[in-house]
Structures are given as C-alpha cells and as structure tokens.
Protein backbone atom coordinates (compact mmCIF):
# COMPACT_ATOMS: atom_id res chain seq x y z
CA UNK A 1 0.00 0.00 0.00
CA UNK A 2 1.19 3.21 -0.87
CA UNK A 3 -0.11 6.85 1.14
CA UNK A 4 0.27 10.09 -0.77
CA UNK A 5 0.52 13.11 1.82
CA UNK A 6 0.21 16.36 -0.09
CA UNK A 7 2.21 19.36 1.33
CA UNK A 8 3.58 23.28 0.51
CA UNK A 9 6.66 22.62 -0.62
CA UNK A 10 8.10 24.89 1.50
CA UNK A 11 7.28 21.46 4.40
CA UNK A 12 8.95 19.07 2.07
CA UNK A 13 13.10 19.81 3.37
CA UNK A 14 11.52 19.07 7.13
CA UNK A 15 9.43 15.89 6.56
CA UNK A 16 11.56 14.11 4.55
CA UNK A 17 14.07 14.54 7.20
CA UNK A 18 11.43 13.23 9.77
CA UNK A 19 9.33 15.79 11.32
CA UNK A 20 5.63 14.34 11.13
CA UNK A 21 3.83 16.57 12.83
CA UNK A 22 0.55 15.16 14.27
CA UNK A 23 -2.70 17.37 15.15
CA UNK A 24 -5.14 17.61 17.69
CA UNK A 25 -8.41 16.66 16.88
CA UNK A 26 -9.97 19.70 18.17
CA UNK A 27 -7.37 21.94 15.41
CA UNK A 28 -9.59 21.04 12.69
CA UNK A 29 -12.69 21.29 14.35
CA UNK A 30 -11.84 24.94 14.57
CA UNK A 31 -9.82 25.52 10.89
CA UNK A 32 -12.79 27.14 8.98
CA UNK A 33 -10.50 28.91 6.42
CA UNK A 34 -9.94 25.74 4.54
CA UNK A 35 -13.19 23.23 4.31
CA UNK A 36 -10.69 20.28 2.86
CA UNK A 37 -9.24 20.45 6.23
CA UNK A 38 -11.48 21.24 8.57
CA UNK A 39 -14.61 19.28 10.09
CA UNK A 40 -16.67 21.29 12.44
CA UNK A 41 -17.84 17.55 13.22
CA UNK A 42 -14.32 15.97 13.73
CA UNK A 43 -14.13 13.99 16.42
CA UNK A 44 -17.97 13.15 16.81
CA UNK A 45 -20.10 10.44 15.38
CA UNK A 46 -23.30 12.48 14.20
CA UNK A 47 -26.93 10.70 13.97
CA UNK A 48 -29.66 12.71 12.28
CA UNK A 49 -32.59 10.76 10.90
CA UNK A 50 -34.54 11.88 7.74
CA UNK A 51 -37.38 11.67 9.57
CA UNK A 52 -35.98 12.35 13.03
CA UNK A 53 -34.80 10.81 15.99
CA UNK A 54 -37.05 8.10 17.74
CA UNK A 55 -37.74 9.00 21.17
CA UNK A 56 -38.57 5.64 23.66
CA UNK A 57 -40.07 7.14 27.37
CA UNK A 58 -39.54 4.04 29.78
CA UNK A 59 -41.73 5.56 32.31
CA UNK A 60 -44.52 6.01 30.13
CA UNK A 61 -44.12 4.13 27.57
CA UNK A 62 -44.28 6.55 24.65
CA UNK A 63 -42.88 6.62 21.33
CA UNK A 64 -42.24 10.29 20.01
CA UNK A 65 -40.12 11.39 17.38
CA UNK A 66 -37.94 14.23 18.02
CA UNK A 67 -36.37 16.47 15.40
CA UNK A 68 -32.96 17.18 15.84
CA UNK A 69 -29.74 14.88 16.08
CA UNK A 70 -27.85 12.83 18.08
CA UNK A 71 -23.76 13.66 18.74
CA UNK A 72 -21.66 11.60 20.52
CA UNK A 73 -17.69 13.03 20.97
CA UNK A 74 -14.62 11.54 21.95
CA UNK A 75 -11.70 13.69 23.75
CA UNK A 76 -10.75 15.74 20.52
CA UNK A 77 -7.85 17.61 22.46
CA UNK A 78 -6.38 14.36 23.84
CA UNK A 79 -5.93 13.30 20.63
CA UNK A 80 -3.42 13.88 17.90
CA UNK A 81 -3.58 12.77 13.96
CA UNK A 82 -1.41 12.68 10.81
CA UNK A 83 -3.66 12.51 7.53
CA UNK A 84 -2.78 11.06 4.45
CA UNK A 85 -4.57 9.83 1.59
CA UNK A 86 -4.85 6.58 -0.58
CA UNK A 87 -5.43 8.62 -4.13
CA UNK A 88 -3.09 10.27 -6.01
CA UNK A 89 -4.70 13.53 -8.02
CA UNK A 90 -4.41 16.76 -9.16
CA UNK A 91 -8.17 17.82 -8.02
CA UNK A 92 -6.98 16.63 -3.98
CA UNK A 93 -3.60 18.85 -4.41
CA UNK A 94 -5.55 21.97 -5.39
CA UNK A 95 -8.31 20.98 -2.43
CA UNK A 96 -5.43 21.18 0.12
CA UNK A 97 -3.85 23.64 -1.93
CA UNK A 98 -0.47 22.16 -1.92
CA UNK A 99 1.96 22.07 -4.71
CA UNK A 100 3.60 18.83 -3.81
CA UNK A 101 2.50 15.10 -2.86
CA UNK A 102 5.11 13.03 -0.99
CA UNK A 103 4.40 8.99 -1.64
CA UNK A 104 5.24 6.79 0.73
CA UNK A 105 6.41 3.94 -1.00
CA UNK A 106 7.42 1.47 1.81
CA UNK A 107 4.28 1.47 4.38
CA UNK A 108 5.61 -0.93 6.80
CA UNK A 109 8.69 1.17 7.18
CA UNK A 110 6.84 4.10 7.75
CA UNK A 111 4.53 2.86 10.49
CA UNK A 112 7.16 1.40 11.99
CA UNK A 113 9.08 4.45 12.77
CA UNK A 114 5.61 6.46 14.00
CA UNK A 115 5.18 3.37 16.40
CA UNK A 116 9.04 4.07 18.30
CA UNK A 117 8.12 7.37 18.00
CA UNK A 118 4.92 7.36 19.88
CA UNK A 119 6.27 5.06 22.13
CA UNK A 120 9.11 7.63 23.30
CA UNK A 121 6.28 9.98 23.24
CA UNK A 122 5.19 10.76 27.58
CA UNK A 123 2.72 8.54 29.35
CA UNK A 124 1.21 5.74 27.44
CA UNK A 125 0.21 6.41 24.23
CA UNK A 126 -1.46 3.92 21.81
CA UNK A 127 -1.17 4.22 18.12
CA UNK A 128 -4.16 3.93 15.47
CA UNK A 129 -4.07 3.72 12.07
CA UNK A 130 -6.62 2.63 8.83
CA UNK A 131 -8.76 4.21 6.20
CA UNK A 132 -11.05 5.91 7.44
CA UNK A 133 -14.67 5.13 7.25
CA UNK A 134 -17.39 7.62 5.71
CA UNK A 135 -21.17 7.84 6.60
CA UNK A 136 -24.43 9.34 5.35
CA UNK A 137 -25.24 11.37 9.04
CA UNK A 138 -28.82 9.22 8.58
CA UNK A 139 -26.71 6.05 9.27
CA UNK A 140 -27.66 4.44 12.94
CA UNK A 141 -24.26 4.28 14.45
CA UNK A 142 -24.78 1.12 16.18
CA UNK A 143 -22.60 0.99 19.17
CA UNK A 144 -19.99 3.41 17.77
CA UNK A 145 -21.36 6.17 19.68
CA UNK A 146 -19.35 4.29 22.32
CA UNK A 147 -16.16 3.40 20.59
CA UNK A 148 -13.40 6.57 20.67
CA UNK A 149 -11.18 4.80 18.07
CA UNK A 150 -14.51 4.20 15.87
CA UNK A 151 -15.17 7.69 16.05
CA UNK A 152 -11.58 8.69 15.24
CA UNK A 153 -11.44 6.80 12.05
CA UNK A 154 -14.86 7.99 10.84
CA UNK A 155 -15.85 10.82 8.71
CA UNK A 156 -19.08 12.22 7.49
CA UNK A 157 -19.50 11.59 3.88
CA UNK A 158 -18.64 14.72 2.28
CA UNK A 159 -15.08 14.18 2.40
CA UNK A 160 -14.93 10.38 1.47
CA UNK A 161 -13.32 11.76 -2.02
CA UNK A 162 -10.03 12.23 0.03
CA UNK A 163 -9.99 8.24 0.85
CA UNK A 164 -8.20 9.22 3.92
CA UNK A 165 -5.71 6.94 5.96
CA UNK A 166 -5.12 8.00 9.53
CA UNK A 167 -2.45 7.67 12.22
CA UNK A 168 -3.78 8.48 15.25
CA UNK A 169 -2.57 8.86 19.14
CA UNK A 170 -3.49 8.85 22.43
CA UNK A 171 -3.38 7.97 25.94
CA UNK A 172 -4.19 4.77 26.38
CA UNK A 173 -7.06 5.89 28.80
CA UNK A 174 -8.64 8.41 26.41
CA UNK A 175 -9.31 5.70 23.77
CA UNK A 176 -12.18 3.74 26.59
CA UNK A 177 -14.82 2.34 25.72
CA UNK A 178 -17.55 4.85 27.12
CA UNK A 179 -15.02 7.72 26.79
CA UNK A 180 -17.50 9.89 25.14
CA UNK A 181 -19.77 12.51 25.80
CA UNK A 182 -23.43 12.34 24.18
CA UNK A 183 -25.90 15.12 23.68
CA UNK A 184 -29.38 15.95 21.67
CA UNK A 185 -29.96 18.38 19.76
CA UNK A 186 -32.63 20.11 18.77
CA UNK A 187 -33.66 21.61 15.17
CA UNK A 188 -30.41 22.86 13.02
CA UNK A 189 -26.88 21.31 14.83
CA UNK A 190 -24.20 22.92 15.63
CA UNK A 191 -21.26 20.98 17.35
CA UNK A 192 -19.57 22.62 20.62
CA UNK A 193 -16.22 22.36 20.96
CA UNK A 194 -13.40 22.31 23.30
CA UNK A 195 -12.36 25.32 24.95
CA UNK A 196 -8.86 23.85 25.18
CA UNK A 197 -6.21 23.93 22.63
CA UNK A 198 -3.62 21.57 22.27
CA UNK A 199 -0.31 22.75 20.80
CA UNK A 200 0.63 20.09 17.83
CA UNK A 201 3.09 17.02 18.60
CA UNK A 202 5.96 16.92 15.96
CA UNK A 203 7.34 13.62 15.90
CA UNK A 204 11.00 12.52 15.21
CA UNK A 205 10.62 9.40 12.96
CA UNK A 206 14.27 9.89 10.95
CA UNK A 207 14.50 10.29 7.46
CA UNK A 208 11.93 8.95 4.88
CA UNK A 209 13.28 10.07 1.65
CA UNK A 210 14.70 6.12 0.87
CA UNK A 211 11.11 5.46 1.26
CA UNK A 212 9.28 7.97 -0.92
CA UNK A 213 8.84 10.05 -3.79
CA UNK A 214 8.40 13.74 -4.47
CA UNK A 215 5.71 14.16 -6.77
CA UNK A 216 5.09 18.03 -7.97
CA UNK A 217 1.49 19.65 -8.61
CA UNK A 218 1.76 21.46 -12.34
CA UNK A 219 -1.06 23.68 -12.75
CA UNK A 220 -2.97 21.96 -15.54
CA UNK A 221 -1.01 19.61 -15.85
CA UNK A 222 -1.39 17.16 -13.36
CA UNK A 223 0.83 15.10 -10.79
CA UNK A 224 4.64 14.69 -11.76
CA UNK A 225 7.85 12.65 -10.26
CA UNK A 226 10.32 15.88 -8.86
CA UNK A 227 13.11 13.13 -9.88
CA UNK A 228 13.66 9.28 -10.72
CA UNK A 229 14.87 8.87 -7.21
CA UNK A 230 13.12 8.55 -4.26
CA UNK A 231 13.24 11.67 -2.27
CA UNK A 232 14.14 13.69 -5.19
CA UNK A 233 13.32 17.34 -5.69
C-alpha cells in the first residue's frame, strides 16, 4: 500500500528529514479557512434521521419522534492525527492547496518508525491507524457512539473523495470504551467544541526520503515525479 501526503513545498526539506507533525483533533474542528481540512464535526459520530430521531419514554411508555440529532464526541484535544490519503490527483492537491504530494512507497517502514516514536512519546500512548470510514449522518451508528477509536477513524461523507488513511494517538485511557460525551440536539446542529487547545506534537521518525517520492502539482497539468529517485526534488 502506498499513502500520498500532499504538502507546501516549503514542508517538504523538514518531513523528509522526519518531522511528522501530528494534530489535535480539536485543530480542525476549529480551521474554517480551509473546508478540505477542517470538520466542524471531527471527532464526533453524528446521527440525524430523515425523519428524526425516535424518542422511547420508559416511564410512560411513549414513542415520540424528536427532530434534531444525536452527537456523541470523543476527547478531541487528547488526541493527535497525521492525515494522508490513498489517491493520487491533481483535483486533492488543489483541495489542500499544496503544490507537492510526498508517496510513501514502503508502508511498513513508515509505520514502523511512528510506532518508536509514539512510544518515546510521555505517558502511554497507543497508536491507530486505517482508512477511514465515511457515513451518510442518517446512518444508525450502532454501538460506535461508544467506541473513541470508531469515532476517530470515521468521517461524514462529504469528504470520502479524500480516501483518507489515519495515524492516530493517544493515551491509552482516552481511547475507553464509554469515553465519550453524548448530547441531543434540537432543530439545526451545531457541534460545541473544546475550549482547550492543544499545541501540535511533531514527531521525530528519521528520514523517509529512501522510502518515498516527491511528486510536484503542475497547474494543468497534473501530478509529476520531482526526480527518478526517491526523495528527489
């Protein structure tokens, strides 16, 4: 499997030499400059019914339908991601408006030097990592609403064009089953988030240009190697 992570160029020099800098969760619930990027919905498994959601009143034993959504949300400042995608385009370069795509090449090299680096990371931190999964927001989410690492790897719909794989970390205590927070909400949804910020964790893996290749975004043109050797350009 190959991962294509598209960058400015002006990032290349520092992550080919190693410096994978992971994000909190809660940085892209907040980026609203850049829709490719940001998710006001990141971190949370959303439910909305077409026809809305099915209310059950155990003391009475009602049925009601309520309109509105459900939103369950796991720690999003507790935990820190590197994107990258599976597809290699010219239409996903100008969506993250990057000039450059680096392609991994060797995949079990690469996650092998994120996992020593999270593990010298503080405390004890668990790494994730798959494609993520997309849903229509009318999908039940089963028991997901439960599941942190579920919620981590899942996106709404609208951006399954990016075919996104995820690294993920966290402490090993954020990532609990039951670890969430749920809420309804009424008529149109907006998602609260954290108050807290979390400053970025740049992560030492060593240098990755043996296992990659430098591909350069040509306006019009499409998606071209920088060089015939890995790393090049």
């Amino acid at each position: 499997m190959h991962l294509f992570k598209y960058i400015p160029s002006q990032y290349l020099k520092s992550f080919l030499g190693g410096a994978v800098r992971f994000q909190a969760l809660s940085f892209f619930q907040r980026y609203e400059n850049q829709i490719a990027i940001g998710d006001a919905f990141e971190a949370m498994r959303l439910f909305r019914p077409t026809g809305g959601l099915e209310i059950n009143n155990l003391t009475t034993g009602q049925t009601f339908t309520l309109p509105g959504a459900f939103l369950s949300s796991a720690l999003a400042e507790r935990i820190f991601v590197f994107c990258a995608s599976k597809t290699l385009s010219q239409s996903l370069a100008q969506e993250f408006r990057s000039d450059a795509c680096v392609e991994i090449s060797d995949f079990e090299a690469f996650l092998s030097k994120l996992q020593i680096a999270v593990a010298a990371q503080p405390g004890s931190n668990v790494l994730l990592h798959g494609a993520v999964s997309y849903y229509q927001d009318a999908d039940p989410p089963g028991v997901n609403w439960a599941l942190p690492d579920a919620i981590i790897m899942s996106k709404r719909d609208f951006y399954r064009r990016q075919c996104e794989y995820r690294f993920a970390f966290a402490e090993r205590e954020v990532l609990d089953v039951g670890r969430t927070a749920q809420r309804l909400v009424t008529g149109a949804v907006q998602p609260t988030h954290s108050n807290r910020g979390a400053a970025p964790r740049e992560l030492a893996v060593g240098d990755i240009r043996s296992i990659s290749v430098v591909h350069r975004c040509l306006p019009n043109e499409g998606m071209h190697p920088a060089a015939q050797q890995p790393g090049g350009g």
